[in-house]
C-alpha atoms as a PDB file:
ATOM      1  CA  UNK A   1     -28.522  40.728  56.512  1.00  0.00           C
ATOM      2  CA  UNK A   2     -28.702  40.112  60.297  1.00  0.00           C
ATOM      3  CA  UNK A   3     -30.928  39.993  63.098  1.00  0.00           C
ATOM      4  CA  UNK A   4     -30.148  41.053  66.689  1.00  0.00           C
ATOM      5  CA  UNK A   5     -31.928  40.870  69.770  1.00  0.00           C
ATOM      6  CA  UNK A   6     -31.592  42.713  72.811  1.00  0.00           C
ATOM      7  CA  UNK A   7     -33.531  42.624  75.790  1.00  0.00           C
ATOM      8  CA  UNK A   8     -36.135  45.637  74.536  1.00  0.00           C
ATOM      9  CA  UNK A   9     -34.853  45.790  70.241  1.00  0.00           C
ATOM     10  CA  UNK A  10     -35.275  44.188  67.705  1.00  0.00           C
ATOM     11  CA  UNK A  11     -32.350  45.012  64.881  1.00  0.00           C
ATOM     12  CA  UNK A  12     -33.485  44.150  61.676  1.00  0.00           C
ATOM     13  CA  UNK A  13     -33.324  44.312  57.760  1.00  0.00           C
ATOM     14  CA  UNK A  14     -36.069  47.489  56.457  1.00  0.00           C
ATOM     15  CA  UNK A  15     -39.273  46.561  55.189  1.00  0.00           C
ATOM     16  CA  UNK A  16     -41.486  48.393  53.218  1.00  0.00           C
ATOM     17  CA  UNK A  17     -44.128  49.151  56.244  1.00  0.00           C
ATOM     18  CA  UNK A  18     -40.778  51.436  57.626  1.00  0.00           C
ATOM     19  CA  UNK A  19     -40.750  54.532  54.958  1.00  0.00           C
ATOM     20  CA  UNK A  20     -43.481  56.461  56.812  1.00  0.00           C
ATOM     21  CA  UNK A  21     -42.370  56.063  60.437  1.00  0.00           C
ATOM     22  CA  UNK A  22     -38.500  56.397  59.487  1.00  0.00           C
ATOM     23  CA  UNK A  23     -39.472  59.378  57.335  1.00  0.00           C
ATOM     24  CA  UNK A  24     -41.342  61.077  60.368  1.00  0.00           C
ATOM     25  CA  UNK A  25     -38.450  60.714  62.541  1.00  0.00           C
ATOM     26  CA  UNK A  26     -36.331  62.524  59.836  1.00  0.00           C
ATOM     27  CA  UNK A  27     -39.046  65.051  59.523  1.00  0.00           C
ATOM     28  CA  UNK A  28     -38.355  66.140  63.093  1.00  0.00           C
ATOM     29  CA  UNK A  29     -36.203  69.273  63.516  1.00  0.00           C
ATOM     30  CA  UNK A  30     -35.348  68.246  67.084  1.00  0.00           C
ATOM     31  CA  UNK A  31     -34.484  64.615  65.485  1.00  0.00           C
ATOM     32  CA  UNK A  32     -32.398  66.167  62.789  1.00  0.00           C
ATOM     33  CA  UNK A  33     -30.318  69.091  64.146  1.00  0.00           C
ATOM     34  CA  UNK A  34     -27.189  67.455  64.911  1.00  0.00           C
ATOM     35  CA  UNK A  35     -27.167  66.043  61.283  1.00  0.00           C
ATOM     36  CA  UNK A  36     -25.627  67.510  57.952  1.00  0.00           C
ATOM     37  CA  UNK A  37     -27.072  70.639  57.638  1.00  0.00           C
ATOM     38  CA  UNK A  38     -30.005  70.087  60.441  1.00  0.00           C
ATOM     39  CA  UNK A  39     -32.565  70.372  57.520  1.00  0.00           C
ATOM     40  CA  UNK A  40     -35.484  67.780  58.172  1.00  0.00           C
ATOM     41  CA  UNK A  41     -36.201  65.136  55.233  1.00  0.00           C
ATOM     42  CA  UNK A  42     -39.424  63.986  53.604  1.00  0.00           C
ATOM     43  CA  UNK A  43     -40.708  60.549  52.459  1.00  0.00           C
ATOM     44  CA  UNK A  44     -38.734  60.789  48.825  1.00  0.00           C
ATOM     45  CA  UNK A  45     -35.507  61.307  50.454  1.00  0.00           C
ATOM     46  CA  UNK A  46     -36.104  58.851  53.024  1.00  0.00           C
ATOM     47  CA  UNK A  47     -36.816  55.992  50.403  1.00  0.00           C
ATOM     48  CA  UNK A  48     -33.429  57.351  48.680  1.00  0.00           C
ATOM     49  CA  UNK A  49     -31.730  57.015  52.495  1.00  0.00           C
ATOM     50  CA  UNK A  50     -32.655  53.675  52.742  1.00  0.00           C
ATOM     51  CA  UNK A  51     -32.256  52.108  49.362  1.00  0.00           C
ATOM     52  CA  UNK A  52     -28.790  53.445  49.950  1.00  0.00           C
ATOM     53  CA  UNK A  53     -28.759  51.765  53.288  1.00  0.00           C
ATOM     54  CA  UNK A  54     -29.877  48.612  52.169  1.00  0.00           C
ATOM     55  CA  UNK A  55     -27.073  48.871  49.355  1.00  0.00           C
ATOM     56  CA  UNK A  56     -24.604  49.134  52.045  1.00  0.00           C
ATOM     57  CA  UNK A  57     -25.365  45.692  53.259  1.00  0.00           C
ATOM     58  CA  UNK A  58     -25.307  43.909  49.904  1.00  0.00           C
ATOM     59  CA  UNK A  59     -21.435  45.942  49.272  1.00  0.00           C
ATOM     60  CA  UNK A  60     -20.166  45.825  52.158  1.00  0.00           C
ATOM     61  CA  UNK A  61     -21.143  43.216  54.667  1.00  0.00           C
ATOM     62  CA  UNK A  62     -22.583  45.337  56.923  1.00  0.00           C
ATOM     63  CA  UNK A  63     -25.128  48.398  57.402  1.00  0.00           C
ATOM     64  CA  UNK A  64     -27.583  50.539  58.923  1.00  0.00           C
ATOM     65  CA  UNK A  65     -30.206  48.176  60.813  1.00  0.00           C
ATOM     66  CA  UNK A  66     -33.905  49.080  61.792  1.00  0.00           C
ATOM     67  CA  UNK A  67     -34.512  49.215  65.141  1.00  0.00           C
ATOM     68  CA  UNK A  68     -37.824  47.759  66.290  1.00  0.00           C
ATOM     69  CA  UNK A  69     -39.116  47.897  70.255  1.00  0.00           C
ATOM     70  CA  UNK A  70     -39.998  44.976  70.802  1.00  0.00           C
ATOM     71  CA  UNK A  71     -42.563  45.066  73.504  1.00  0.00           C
ATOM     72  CA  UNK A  72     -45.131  47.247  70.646  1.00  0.00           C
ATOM     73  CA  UNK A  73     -43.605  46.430  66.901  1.00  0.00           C
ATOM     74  CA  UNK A  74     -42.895  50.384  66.616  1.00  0.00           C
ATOM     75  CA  UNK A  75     -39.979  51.619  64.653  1.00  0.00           C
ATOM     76  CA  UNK A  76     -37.795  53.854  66.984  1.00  0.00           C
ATOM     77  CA  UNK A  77     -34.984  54.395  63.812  1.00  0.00           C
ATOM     78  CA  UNK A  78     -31.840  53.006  63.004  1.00  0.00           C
ATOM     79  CA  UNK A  79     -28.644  51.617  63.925  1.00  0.00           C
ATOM     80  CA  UNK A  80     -25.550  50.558  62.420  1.00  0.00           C
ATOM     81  CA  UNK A  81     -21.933  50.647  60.196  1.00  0.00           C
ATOM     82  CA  UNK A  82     -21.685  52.719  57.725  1.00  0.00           C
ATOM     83  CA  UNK A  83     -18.350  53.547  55.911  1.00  0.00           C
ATOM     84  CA  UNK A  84     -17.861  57.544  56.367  1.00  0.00           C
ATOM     85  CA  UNK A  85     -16.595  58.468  52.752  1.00  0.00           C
ATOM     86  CA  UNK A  86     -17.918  62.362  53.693  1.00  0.00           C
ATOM     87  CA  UNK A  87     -14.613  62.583  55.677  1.00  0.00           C
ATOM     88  CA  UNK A  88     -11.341  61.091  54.326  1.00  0.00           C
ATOM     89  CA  UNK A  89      -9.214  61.840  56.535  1.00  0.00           C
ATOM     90  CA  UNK A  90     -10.646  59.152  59.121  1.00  0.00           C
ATOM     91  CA  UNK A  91     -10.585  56.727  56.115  1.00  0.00           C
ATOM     92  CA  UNK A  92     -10.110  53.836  55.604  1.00  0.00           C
ATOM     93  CA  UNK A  93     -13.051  52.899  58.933  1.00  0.00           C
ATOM     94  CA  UNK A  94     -16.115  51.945  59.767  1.00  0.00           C
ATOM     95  CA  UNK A  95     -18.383  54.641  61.783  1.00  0.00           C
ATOM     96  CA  UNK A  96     -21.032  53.223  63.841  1.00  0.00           C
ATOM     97  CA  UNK A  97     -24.462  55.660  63.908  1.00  0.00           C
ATOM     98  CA  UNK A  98     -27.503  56.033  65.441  1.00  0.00           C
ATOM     99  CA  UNK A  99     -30.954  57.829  65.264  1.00  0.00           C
ATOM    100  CA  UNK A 100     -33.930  57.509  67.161  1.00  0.00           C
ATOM    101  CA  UNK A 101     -37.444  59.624  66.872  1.00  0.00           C
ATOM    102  CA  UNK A 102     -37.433  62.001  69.800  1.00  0.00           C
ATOM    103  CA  UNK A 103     -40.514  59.928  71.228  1.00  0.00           C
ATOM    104  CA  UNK A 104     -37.816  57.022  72.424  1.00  0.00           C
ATOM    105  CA  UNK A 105     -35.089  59.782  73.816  1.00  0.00           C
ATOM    106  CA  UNK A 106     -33.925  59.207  77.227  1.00  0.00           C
ATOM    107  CA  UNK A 107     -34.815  55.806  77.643  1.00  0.00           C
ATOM    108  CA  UNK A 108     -31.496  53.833  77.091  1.00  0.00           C
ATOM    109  CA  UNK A 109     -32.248  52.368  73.431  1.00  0.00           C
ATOM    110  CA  UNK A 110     -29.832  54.137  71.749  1.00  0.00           C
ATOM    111  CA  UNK A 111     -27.256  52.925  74.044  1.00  0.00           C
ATOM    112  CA  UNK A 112     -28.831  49.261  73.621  1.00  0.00           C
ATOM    113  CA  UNK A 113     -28.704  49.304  69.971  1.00  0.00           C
ATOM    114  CA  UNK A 114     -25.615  50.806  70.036  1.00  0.00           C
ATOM    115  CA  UNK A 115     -24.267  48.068  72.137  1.00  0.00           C
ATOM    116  CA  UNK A 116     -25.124  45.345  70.195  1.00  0.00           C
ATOM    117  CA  UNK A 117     -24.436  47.394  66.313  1.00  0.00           C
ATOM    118  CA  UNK A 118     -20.935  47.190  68.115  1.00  0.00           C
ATOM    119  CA  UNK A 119     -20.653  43.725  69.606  1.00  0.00           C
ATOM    120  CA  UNK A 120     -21.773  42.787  66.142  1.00  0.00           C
ATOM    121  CA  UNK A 121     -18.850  44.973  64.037  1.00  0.00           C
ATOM    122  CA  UNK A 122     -16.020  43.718  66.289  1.00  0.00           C
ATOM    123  CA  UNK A 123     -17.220  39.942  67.198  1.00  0.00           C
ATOM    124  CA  UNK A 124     -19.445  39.019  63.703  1.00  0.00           C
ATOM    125  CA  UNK A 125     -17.935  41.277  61.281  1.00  0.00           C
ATOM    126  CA  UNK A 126     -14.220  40.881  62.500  1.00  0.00           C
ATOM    127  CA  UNK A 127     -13.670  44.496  62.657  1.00  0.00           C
ATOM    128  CA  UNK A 128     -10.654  45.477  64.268  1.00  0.00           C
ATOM    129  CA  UNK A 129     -11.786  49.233  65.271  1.00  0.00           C
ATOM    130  CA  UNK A 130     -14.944  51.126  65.112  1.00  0.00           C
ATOM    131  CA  UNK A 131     -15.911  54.801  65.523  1.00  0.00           C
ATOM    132  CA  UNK A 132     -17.754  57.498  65.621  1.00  0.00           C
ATOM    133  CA  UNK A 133     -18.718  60.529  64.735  1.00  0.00           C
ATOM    134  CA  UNK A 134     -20.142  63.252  66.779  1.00  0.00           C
ATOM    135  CA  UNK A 135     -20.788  67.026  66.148  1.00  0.00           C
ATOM    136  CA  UNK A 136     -19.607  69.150  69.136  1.00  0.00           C
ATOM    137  CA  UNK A 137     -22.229  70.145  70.887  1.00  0.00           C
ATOM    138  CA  UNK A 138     -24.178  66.778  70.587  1.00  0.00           C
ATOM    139  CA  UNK A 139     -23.733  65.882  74.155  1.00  0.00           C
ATOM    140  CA  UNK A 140     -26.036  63.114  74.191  1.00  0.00           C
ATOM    141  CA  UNK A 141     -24.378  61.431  70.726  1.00  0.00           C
ATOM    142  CA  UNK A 142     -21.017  61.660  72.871  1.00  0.00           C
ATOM    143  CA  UNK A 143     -22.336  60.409  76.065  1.00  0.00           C
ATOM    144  CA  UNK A 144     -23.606  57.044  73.680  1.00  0.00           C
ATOM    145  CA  UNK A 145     -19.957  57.213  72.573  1.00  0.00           C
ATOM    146  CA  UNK A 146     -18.470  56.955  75.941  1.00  0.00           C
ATOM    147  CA  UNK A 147     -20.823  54.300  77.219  1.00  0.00           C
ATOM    148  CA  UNK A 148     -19.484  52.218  74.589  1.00  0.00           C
ATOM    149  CA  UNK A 149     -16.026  52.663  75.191  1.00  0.00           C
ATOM    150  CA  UNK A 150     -14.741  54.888  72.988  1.00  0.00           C
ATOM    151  CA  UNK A 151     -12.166  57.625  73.303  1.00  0.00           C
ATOM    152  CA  UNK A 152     -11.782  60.967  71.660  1.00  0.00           C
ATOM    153  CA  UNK A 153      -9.265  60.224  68.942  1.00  0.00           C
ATOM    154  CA  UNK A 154      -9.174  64.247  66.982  1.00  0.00           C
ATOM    155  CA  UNK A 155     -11.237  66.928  66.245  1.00  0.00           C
ATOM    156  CA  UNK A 156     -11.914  67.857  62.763  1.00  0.00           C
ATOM    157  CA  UNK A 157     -14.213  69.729  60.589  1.00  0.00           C
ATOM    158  CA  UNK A 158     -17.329  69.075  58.597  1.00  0.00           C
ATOM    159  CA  UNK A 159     -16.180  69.004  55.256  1.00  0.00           C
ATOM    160  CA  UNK A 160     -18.875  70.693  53.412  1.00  0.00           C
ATOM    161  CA  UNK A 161     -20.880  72.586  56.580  1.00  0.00           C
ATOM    162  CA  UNK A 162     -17.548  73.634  58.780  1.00  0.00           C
ATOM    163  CA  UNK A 163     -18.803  73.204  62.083  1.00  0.00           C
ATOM    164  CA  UNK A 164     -16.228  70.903  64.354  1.00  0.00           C
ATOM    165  CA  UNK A 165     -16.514  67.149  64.500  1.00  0.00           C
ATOM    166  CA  UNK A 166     -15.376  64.943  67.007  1.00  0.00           C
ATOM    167  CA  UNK A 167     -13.940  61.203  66.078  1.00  0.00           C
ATOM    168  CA  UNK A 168     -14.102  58.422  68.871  1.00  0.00           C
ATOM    169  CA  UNK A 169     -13.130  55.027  68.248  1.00  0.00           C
ATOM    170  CA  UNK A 170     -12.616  51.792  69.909  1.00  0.00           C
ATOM    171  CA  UNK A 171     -10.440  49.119  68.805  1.00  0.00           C
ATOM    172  CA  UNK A 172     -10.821  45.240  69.355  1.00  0.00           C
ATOM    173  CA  UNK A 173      -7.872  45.135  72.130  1.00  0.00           C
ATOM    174  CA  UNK A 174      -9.916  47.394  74.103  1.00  0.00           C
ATOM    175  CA  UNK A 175     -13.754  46.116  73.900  1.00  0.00           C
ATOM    176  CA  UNK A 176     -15.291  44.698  76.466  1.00  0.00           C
ATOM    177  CA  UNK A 177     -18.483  42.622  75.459  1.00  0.00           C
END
């Protein structure tokens, strides 16, 4: 797995000192509204996220990253590629994600790590497109989107919970690094 540096971030492989601060950030209701059914996690289910997570790198090349500040050593969440098998119809593609404890909100990391996750899928990974996935109403997810220069591509549904999705993506031709 890879390391990536940004200015602030430091995007890494998980380490065992990241269950507790990863699984407080899913604790969060603010944190977790925008996400499957909005229901908050605990530590069990956060081990079972990121064993899965860590999987993902070992099958397919690429995953979900930790993202360290790096001015203090805190975990502010995750970044990364994940392949979005929860909704076929965008299939076969590679979704980039993000989640950050509410603490690090507003302060441009997302949109760092984001950055980079991206740079990374289309310039290390050979990627030829990339997108996302945004619930409507998210309007902070969807700003991140736009920053990185995606475009709305269709509007869907959640397959299990129903509420409407949005799908953004970005192809090499049109990335800018």
């Amino acid at each position: 797995m890879s390391e990536i540096r940004t200015p602030r971030l430091l995007l890494r492989p998980w380490h065992d000192d990241d269950l507790v601060p990863m699984a407080d950030i899913n604790s969060d209701p603010q944190v977790m509204r925008w996400i499957d059914d909005g229901a908050v996690r605990d530590l069990d289910h956060t081990a079972e996220d990121i064993e899965r997570w860590e999987e993902e790198w070992d099958e397919e090349g690429f995953g979900l990253f930790a993202v360290e500040l790096l001015a203090s050593g805190e975990l502010a969440g995750f970044t990364g590629l994940s392949v979005p098998e929860f909704l076929p119809e965008v299939l076969p593609a590679v979704a980039i994600s993000w989640r950050l404890g509410s603490q690090f909100w507003g302060q441009g990391y997302a949109s760092e790590a984001a950055q980079a996750t991206l740079e990374f899928a289309l310039q290390d990974r050979g990627l030829d497109r990339v997108i996302s996935i945004n619930q409507i109403g998210d309007n902070a997810s969807e700003n991140i989107s736009r920053k990185l220069g995606m475009v709305p591509e269709q509007v869907t549904a959640h397959p299990v919970y129903g509420y409407p999705l949005r799908v953004h993506s970005i192809d090499l031709t049109e990335f800018e690094a």
